[in-house]
C-alpha atoms as a PDB file:
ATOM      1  CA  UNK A   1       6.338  17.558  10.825  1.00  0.00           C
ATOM      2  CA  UNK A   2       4.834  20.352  12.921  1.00  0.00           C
ATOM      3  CA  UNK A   3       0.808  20.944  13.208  1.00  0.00           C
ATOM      4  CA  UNK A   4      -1.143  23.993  14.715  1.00  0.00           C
ATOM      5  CA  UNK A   5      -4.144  22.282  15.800  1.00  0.00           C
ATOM      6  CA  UNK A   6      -7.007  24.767  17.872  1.00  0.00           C
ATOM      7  CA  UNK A   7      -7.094  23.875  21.469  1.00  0.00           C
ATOM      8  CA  UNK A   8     -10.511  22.158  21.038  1.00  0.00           C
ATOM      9  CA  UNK A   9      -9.443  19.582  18.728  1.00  0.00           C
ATOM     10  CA  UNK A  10      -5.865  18.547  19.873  1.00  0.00           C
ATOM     11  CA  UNK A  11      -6.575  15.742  21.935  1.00  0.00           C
ATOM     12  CA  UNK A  12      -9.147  14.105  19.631  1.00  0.00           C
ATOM     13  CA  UNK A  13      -6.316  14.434  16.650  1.00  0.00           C
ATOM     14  CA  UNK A  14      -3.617  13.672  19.178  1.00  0.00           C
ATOM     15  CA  UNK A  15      -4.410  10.438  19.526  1.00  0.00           C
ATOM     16  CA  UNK A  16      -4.176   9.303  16.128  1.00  0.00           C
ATOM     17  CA  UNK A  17      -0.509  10.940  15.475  1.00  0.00           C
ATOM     18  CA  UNK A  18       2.587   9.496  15.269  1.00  0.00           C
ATOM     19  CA  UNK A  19       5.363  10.061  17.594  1.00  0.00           C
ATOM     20  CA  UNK A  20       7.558  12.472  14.693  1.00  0.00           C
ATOM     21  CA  UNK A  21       4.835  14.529  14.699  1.00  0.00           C
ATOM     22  CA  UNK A  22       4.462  17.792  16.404  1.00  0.00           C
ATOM     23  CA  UNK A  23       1.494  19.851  17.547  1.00  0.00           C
ATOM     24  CA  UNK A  24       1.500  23.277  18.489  1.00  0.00           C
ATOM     25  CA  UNK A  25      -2.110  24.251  19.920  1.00  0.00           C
ATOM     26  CA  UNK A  26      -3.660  27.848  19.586  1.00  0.00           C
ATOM     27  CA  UNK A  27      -6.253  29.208  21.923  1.00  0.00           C
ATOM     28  CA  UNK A  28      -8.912  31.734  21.501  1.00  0.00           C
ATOM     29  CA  UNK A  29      -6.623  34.850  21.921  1.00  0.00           C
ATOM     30  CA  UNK A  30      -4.674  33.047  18.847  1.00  0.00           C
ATOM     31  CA  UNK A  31      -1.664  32.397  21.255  1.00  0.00           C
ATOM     32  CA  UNK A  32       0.530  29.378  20.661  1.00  0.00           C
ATOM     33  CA  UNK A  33       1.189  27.002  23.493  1.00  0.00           C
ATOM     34  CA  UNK A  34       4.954  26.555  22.270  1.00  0.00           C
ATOM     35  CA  UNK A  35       7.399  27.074  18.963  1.00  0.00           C
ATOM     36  CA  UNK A  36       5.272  27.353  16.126  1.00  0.00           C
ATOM     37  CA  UNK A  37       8.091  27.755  13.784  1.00  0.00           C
ATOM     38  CA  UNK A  38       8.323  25.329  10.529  1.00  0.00           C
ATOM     39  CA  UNK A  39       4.404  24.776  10.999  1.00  0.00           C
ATOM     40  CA  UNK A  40       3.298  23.305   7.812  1.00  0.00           C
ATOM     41  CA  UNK A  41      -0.415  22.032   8.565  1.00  0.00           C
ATOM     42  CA  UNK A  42      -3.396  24.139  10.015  1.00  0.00           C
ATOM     43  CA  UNK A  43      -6.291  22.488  11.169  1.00  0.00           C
ATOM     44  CA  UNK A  44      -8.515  25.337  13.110  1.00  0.00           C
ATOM     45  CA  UNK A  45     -12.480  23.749  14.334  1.00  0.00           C
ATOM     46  CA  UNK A  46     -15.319  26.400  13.301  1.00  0.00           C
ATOM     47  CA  UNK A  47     -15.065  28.718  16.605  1.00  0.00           C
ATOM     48  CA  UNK A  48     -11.408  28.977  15.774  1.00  0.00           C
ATOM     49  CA  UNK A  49     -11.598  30.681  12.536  1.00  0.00           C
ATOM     50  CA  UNK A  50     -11.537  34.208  13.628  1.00  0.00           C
ATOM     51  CA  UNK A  51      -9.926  36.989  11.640  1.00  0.00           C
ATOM     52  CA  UNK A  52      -7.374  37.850  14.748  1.00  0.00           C
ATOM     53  CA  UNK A  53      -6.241  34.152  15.264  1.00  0.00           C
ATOM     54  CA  UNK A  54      -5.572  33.516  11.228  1.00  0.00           C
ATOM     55  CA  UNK A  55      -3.988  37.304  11.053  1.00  0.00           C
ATOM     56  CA  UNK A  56      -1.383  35.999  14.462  1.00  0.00           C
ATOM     57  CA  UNK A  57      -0.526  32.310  12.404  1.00  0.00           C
ATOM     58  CA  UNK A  58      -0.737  33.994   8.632  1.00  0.00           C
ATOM     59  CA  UNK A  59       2.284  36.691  10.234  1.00  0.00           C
ATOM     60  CA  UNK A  60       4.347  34.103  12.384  1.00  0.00           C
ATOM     61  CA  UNK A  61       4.126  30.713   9.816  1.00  0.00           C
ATOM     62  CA  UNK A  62       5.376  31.800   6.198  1.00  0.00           C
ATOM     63  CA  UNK A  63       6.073  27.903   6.148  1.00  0.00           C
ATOM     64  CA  UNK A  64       2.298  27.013   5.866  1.00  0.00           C
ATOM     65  CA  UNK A  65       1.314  24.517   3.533  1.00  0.00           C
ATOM     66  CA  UNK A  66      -1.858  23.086   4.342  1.00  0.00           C
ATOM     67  CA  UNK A  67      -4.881  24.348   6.299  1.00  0.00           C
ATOM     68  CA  UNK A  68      -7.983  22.116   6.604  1.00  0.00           C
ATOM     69  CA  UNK A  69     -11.311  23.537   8.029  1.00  0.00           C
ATOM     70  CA  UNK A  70     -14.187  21.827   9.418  1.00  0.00           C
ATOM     71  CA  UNK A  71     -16.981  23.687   7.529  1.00  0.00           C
ATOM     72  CA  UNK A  72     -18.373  22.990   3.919  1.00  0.00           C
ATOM     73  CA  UNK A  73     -18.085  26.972   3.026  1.00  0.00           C
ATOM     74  CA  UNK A  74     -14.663  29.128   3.241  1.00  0.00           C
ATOM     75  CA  UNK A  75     -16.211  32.102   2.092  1.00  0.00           C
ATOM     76  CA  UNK A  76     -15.272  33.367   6.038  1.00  0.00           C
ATOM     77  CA  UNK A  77     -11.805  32.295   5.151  1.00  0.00           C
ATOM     78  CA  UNK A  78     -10.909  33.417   1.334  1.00  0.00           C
ATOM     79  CA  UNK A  79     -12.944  36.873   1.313  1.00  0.00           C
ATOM     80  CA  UNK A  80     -10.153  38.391   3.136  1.00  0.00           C
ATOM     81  CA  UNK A  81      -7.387  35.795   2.543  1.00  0.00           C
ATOM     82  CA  UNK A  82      -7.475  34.954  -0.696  1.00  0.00           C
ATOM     83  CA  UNK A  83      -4.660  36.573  -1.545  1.00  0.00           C
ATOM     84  CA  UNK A  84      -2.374  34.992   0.792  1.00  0.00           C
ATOM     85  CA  UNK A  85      -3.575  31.833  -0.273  1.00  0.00           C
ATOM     86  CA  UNK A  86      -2.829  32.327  -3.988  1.00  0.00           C
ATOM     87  CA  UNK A  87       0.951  33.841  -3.410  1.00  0.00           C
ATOM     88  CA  UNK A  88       1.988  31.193  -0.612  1.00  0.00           C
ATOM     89  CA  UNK A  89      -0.088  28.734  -2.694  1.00  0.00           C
ATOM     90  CA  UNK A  90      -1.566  27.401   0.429  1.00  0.00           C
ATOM     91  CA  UNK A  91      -3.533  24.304   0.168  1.00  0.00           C
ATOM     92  CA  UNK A  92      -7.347  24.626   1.507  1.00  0.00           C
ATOM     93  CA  UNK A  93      -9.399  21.654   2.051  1.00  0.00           C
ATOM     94  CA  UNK A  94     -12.895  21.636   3.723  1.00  0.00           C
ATOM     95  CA  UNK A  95     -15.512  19.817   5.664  1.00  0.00           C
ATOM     96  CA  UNK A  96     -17.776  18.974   2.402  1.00  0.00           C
ATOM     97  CA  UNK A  97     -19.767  16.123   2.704  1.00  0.00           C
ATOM     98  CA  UNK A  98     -19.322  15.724   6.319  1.00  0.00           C
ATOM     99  CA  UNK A  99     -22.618  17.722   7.325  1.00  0.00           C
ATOM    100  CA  UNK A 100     -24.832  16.034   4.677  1.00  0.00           C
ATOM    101  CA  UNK A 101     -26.658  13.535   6.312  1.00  0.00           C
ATOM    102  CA  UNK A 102     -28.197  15.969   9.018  1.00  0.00           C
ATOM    103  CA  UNK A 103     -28.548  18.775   7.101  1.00  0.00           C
ATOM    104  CA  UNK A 104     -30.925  16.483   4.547  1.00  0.00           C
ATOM    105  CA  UNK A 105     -32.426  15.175   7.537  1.00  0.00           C
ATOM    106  CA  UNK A 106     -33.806  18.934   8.886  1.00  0.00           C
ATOM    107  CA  UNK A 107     -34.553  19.698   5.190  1.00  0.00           C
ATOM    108  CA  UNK A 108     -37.189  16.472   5.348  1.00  0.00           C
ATOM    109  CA  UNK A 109     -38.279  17.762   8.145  1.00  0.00           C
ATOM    110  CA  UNK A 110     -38.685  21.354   7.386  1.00  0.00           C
ATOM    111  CA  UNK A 111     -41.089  20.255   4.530  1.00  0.00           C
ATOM    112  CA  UNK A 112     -42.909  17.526   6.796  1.00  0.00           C
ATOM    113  CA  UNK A 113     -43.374  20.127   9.081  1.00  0.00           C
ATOM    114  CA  UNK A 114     -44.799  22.565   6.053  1.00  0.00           C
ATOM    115  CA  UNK A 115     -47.292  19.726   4.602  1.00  0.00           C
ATOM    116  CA  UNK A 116     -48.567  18.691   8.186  1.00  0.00           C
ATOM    117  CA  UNK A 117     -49.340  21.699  10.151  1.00  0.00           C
ATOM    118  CA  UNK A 118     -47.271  20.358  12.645  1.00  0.00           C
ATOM    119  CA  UNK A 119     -46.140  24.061  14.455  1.00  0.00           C
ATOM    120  CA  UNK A 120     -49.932  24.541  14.310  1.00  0.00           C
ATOM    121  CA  UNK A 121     -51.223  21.125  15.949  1.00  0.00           C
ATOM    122  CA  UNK A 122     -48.129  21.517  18.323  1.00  0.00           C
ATOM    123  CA  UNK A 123     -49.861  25.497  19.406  1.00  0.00           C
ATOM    124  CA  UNK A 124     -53.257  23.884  19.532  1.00  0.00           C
ATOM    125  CA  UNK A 125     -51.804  21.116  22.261  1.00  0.00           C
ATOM    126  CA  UNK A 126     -49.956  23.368  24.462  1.00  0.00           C
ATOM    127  CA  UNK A 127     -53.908  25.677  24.346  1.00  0.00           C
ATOM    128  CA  UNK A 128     -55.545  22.030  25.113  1.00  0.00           C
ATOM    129  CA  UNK A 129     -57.487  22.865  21.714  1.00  0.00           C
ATOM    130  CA  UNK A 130     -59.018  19.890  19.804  1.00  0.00           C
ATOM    131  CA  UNK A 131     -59.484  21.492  16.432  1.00  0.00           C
ATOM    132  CA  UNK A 132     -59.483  19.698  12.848  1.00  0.00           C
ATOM    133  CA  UNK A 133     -59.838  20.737   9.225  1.00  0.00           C
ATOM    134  CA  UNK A 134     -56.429  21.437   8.566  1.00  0.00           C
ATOM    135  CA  UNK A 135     -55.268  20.987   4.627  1.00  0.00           C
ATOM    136  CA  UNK A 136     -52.950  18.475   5.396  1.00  0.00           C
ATOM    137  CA  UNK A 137     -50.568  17.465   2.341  1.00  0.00           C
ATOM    138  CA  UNK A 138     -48.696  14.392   1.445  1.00  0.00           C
ATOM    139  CA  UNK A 139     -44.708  14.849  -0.214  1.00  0.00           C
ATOM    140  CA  UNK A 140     -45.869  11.549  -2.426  1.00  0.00           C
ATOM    141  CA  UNK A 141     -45.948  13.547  -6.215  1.00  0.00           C
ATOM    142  CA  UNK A 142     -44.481  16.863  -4.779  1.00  0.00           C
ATOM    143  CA  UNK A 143     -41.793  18.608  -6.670  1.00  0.00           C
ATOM    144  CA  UNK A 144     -38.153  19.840  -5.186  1.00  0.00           C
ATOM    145  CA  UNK A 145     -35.501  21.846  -6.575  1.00  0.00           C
ATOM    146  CA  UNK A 146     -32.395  21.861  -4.720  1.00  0.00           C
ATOM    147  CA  UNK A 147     -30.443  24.648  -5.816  1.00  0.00           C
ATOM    148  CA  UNK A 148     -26.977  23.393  -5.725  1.00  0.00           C
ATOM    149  CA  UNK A 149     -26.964  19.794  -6.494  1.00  0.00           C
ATOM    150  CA  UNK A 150     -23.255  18.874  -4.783  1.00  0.00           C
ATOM    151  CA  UNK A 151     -22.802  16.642  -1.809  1.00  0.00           C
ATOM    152  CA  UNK A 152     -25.625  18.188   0.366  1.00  0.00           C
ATOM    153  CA  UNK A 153     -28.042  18.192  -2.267  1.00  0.00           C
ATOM    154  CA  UNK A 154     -27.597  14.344  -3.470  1.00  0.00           C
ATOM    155  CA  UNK A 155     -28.379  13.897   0.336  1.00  0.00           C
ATOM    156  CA  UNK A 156     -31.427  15.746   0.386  1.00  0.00           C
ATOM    157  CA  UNK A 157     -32.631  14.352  -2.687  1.00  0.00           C
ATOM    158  CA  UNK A 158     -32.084  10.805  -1.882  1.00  0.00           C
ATOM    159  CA  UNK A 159     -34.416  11.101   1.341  1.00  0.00           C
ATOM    160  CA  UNK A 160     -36.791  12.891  -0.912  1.00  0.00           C
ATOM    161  CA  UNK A 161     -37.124  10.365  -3.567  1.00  0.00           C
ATOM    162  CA  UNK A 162     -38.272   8.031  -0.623  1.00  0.00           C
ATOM    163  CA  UNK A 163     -41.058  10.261  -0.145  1.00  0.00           C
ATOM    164  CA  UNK A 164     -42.039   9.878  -3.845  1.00  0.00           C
ATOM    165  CA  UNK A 165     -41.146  13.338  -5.160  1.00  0.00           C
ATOM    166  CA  UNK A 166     -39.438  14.716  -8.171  1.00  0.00           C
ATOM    167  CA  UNK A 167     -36.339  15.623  -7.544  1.00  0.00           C
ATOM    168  CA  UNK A 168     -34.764  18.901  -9.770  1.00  0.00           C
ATOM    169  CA  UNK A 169     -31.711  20.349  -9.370  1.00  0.00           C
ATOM    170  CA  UNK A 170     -29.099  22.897 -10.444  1.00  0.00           C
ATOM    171  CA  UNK A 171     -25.445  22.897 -10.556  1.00  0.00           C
ATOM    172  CA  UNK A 172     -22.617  24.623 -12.249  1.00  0.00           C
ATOM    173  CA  UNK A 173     -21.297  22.020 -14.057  1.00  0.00           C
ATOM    174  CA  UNK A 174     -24.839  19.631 -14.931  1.00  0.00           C
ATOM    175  CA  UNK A 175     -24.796  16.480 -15.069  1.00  0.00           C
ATOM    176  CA  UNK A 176     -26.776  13.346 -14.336  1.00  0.00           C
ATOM    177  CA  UNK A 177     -27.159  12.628 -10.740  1.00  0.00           C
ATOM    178  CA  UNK A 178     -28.971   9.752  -8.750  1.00  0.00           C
ATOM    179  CA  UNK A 179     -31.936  10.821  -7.487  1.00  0.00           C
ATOM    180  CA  UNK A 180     -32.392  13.510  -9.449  1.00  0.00           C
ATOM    181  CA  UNK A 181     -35.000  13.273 -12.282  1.00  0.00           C
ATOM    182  CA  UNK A 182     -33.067  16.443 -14.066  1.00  0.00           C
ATOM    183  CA  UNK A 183     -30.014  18.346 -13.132  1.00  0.00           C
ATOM    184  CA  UNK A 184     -30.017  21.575 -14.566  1.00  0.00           C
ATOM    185  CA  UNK A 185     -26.769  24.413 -15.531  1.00  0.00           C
ATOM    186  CA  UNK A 186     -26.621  27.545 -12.928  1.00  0.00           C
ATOM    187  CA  UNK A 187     -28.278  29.402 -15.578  1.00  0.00           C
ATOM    188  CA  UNK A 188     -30.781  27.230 -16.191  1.00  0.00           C
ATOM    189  CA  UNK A 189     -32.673  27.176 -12.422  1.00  0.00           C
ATOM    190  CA  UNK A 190     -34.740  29.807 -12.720  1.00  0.00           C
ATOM    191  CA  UNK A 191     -36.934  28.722 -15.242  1.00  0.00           C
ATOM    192  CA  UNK A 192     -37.967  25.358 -12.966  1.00  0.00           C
ATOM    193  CA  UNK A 193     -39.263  27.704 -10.314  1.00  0.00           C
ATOM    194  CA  UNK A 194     -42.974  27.777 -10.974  1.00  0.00           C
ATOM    195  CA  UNK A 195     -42.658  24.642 -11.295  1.00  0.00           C
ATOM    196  CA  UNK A 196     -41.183  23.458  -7.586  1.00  0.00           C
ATOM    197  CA  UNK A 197     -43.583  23.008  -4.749  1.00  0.00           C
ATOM    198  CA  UNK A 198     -40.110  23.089  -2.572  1.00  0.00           C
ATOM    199  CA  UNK A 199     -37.022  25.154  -3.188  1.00  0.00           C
ATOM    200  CA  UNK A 200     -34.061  24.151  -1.203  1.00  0.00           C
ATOM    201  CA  UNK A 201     -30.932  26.508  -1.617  1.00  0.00           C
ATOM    202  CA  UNK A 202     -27.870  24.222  -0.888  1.00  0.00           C
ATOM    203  CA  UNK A 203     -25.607  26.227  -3.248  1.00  0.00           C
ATOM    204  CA  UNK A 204     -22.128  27.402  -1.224  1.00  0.00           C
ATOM    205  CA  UNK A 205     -21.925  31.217  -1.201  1.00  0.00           C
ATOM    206  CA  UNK A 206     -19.506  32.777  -3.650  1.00  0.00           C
ATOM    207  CA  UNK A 207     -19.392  36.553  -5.241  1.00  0.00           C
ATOM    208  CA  UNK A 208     -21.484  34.704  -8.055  1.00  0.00           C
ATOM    209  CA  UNK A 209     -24.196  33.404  -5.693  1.00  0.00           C
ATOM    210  CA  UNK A 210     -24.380  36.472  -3.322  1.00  0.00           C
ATOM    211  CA  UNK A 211     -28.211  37.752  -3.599  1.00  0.00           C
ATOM    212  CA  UNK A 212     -28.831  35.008  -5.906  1.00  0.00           C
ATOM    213  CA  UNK A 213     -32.394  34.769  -5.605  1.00  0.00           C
ATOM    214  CA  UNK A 214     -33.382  38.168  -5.883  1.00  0.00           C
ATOM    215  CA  UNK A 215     -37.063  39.751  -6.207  1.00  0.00           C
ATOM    216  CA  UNK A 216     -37.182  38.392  -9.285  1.00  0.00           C
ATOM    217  CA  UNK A 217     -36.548  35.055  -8.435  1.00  0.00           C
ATOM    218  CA  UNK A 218     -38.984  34.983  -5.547  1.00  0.00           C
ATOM    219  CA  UNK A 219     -41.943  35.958  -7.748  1.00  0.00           C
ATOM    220  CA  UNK A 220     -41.655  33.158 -10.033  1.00  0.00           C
ATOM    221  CA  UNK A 221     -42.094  31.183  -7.145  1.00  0.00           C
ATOM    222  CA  UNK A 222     -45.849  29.812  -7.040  1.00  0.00           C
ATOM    223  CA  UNK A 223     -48.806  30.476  -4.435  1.00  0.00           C
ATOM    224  CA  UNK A 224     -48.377  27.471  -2.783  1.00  0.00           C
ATOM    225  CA  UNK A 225     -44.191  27.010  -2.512  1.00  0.00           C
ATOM    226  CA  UNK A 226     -41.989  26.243   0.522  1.00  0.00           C
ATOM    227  CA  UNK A 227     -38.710  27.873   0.524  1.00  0.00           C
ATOM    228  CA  UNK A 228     -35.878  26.476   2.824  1.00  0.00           C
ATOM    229  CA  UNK A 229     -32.575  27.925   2.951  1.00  0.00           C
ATOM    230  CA  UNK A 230     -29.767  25.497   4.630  1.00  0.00           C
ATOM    231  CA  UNK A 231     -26.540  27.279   3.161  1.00  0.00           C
ATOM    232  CA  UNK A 232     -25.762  30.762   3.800  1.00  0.00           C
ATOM    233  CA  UNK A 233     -27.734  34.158   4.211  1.00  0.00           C
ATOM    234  CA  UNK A 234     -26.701  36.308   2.018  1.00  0.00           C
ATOM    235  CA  UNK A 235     -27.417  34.050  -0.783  1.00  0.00           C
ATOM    236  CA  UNK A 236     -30.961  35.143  -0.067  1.00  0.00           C
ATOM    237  CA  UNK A 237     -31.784  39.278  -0.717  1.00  0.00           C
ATOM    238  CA  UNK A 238     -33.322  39.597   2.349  1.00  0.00           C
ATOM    239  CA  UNK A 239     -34.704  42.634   2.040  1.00  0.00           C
ATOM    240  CA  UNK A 240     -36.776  41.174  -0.753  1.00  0.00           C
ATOM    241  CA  UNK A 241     -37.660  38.202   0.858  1.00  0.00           C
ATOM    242  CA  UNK A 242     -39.010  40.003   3.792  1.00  0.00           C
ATOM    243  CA  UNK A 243     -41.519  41.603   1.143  1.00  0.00           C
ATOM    244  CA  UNK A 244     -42.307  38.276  -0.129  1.00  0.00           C
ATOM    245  CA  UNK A 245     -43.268  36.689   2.493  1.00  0.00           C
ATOM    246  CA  UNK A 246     -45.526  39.561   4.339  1.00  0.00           C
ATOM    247  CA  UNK A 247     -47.076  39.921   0.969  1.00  0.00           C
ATOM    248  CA  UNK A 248     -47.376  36.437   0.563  1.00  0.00           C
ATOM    249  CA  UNK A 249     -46.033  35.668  -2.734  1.00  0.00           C
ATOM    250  CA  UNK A 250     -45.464  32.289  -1.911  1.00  0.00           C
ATOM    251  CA  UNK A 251     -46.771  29.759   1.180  1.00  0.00           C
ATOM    252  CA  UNK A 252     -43.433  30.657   3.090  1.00  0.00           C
ATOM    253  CA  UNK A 253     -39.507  29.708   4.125  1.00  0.00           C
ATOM    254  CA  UNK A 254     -37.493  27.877   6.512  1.00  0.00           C
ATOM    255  CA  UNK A 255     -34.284  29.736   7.053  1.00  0.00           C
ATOM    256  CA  UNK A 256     -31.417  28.042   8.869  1.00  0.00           C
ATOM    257  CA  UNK A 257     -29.418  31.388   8.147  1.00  0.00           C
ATOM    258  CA  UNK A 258     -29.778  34.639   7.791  1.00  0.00           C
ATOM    259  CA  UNK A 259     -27.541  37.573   6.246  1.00  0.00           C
ATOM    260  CA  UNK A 260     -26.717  38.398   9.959  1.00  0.00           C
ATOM    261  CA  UNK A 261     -26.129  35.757  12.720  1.00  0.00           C
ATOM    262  CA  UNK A 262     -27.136  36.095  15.682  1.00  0.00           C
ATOM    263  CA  UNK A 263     -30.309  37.529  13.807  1.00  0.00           C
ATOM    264  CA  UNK A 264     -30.805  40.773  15.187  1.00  0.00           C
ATOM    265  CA  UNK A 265     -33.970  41.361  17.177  1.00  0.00           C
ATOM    266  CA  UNK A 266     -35.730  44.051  15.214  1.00  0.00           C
ATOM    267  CA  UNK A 267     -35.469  41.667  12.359  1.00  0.00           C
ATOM    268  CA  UNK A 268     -38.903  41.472  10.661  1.00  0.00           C
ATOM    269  CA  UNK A 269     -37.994  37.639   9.940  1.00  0.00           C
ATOM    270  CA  UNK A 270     -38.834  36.915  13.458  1.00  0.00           C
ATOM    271  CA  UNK A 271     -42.665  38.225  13.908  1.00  0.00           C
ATOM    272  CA  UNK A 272     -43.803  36.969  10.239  1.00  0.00           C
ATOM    273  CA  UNK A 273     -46.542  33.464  10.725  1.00  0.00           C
ATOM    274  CA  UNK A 274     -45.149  32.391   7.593  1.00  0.00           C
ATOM    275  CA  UNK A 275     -41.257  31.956   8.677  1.00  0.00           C
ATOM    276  CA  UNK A 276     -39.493  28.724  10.617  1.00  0.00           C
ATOM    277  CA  UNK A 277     -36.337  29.728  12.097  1.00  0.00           C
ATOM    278  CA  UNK A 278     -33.895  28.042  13.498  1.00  0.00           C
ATOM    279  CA  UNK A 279     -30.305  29.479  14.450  1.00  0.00           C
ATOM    280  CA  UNK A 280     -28.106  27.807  12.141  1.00  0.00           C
ATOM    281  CA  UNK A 281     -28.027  24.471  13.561  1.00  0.00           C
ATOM    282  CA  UNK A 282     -28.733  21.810  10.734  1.00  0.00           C
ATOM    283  CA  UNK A 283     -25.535  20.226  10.430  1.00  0.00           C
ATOM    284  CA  UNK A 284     -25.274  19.865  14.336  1.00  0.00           C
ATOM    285  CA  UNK A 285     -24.736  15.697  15.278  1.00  0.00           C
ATOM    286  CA  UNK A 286     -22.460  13.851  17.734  1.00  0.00           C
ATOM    287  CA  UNK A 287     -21.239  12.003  14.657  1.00  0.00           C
ATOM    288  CA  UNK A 288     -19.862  15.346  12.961  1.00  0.00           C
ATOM    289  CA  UNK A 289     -16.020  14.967  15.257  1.00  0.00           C
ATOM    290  CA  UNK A 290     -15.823  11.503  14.269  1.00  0.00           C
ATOM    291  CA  UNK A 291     -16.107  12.248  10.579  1.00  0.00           C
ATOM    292  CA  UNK A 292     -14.035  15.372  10.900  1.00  0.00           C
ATOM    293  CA  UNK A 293     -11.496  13.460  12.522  1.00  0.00           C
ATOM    294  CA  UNK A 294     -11.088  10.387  10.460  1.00  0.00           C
ATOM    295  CA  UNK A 295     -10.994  12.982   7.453  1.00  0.00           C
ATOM    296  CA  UNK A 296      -8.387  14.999   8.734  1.00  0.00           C
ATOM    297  CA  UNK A 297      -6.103  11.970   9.346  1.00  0.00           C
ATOM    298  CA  UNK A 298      -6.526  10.079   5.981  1.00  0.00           C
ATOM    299  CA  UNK A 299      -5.717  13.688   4.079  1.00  0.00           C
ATOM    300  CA  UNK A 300      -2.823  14.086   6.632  1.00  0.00           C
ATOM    301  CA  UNK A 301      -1.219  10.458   5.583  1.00  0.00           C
ATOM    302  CA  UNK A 302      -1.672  11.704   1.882  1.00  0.00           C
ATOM    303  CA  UNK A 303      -0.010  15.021   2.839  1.00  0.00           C
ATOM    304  CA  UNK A 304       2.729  13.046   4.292  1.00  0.00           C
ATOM    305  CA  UNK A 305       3.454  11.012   1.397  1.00  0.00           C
ATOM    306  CA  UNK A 306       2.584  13.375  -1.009  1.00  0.00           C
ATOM    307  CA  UNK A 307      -0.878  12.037  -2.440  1.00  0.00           C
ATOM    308  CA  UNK A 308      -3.963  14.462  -3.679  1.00  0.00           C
ATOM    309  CA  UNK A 309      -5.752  15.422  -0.500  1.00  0.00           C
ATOM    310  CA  UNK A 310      -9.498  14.845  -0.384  1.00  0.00           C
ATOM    311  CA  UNK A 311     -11.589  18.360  -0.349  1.00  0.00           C
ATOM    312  CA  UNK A 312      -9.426  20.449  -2.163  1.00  0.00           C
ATOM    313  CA  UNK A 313     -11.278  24.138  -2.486  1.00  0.00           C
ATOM    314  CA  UNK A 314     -10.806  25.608  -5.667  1.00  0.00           C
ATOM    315  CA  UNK A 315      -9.797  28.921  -4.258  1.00  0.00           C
ATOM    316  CA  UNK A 316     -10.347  30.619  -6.945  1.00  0.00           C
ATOM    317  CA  UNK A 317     -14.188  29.540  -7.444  1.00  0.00           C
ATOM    318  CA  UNK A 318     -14.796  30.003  -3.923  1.00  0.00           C
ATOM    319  CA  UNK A 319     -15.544  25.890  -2.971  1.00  0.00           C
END
């Protein structure tokens, strides 16, 4: 059997291969490092999945059967390949579930950091300023809806149901879920918004949840919500949101990611009081290889002997 493993990865996988098994490694210019003919498996690390470097293997390996990808969302991937997917009927499998536990650790924190001031008492010690009187809040009896109830969003809400909080949440295909007090259909969200004191938006972005919450959506929101947005951009109208939030429709948003990343520097996002940005960074931990590693290997020994791989994308769907 013959891999194409990026040149990041190889020696981390490496180790865990057998000796029949070959692997090809592909740099950053998408160049092979020997015969990539007969290639059957694709395993590319985030930096790796570039349009130029899929175009050079898509062209040379008509023999590919199985890519894997480190991140949760393929929308990078199957908005221009989707096609090529479907007629080679190329397996995709993804990195879902393996950024959970610190992307539900920044959303705790993004809504600690909302109910305590603490980006205000942080200003006020760097100015040497002892100043009280702030209206500090407590989670305890606070209500979340996680917008996209799958593997990241049982995460968050089991951290939030230590807090004390009700936990709501939406999903496709609704059903009970632990943790949650009610798990909602994708039609059914937007009526729970007036309701939610946080909204997290942990849906993966498909042509179904592109501009999702609209201006519509963001004035049913109520004086005193916290928006955070851990998934992707454009899930977000941005345009509208930026209107939102100088106007003050709601107390304000954490956004992990924008519609455009880098964020460009005329962006309004970054001079509004009411924004916490960070630079799409929440699933960042020195546990991630580890995970991605020993997932890669177990669906590669089911790929060898012909077993369902774990992570399967539904290609069609879009996750």
């Amino acid at each position: 059997m013959k891999l194409i493993l990026s040149i990041d990865i190889a020696a981390d996988i490496g180790v865990h291969l057998s000796s029949n098994v070959k692997v090809v490694q592909v740099n950053r210019d998408g160049d092979f490092d020997s015969d990539v003919s007969g290639a059957e498996v694709l395993y590319l690390s985030w930096p790796f999945l570039k349009n130029h470097i899929l175009d050079n293997i898509f062209s040379q390996v008509p023999t590919l059967r199985w890519h894997h990808t480190t991140s949760a969302g393929v929308e990078h991937i199957l908005t221009k390949y989707l096609d090529i997917y479907l007629e080679r009927d190329i397996i995709l499998t993804n990195g879902a579930g393996l950024h959970a536990i610190p992307i539900a650790e920044f959303v705790i924190a993004y809504m600690l950091s909302h109910a305590k001031h603490l980006p205000e008492l942080h200003a006020l010690q760097i100015q040497r300023q002892w100043k009280r009187g702030f209206n500090i809040e407590e989670l305890t009896d606070t209500t979340l809806l996680i917008i996209g109830a799958g593997g990241i969003g049982q995460e968050i809400a089991a951290r939030a149901k230590a807090f004390g909080i009700k936990v709501l949440g939406s999903r496709r295909h609704p059903q009970p879920a632990a943790n949650f007090d009610l798990v909602v259909g994708a039609s059914e969200w937007r009526h729970l918004l007036p309701k939610a004191d946080y909204v997290v938006i942990a849906t993966p972005l498909t042509p179904e949840t592109k501009g999702l919450i609209d201006e519509a959506a963001l004035r049913l929101l109520s004086p005193n919500a916290y928006l955070i947005n851990i998934a992707r951009g454009a899930i977000i109208d941005e345009n509208a949101l930026v209107k939102a939030l100088r106007e003050r429709w709601f107390a304000g948003a954490a956004l992990d990611t924008t519609t455009i990343e880098p964020l460009p520097a005329d962006s309004p996002l970054w001079s509004l009081d009411n924004v916490f940005l960070t630079p799409h960074c929440t699933a960042h931990s020195p546990k991630l290889n580890q995970r991605s590693v020993k997932l890669f290997i177990d669906n590669l020994t089911r790929f060898q002997v012909r077993l369902p791989l774990q992570n399967v994308v539904n290609k069609q769907a879009g996750y």
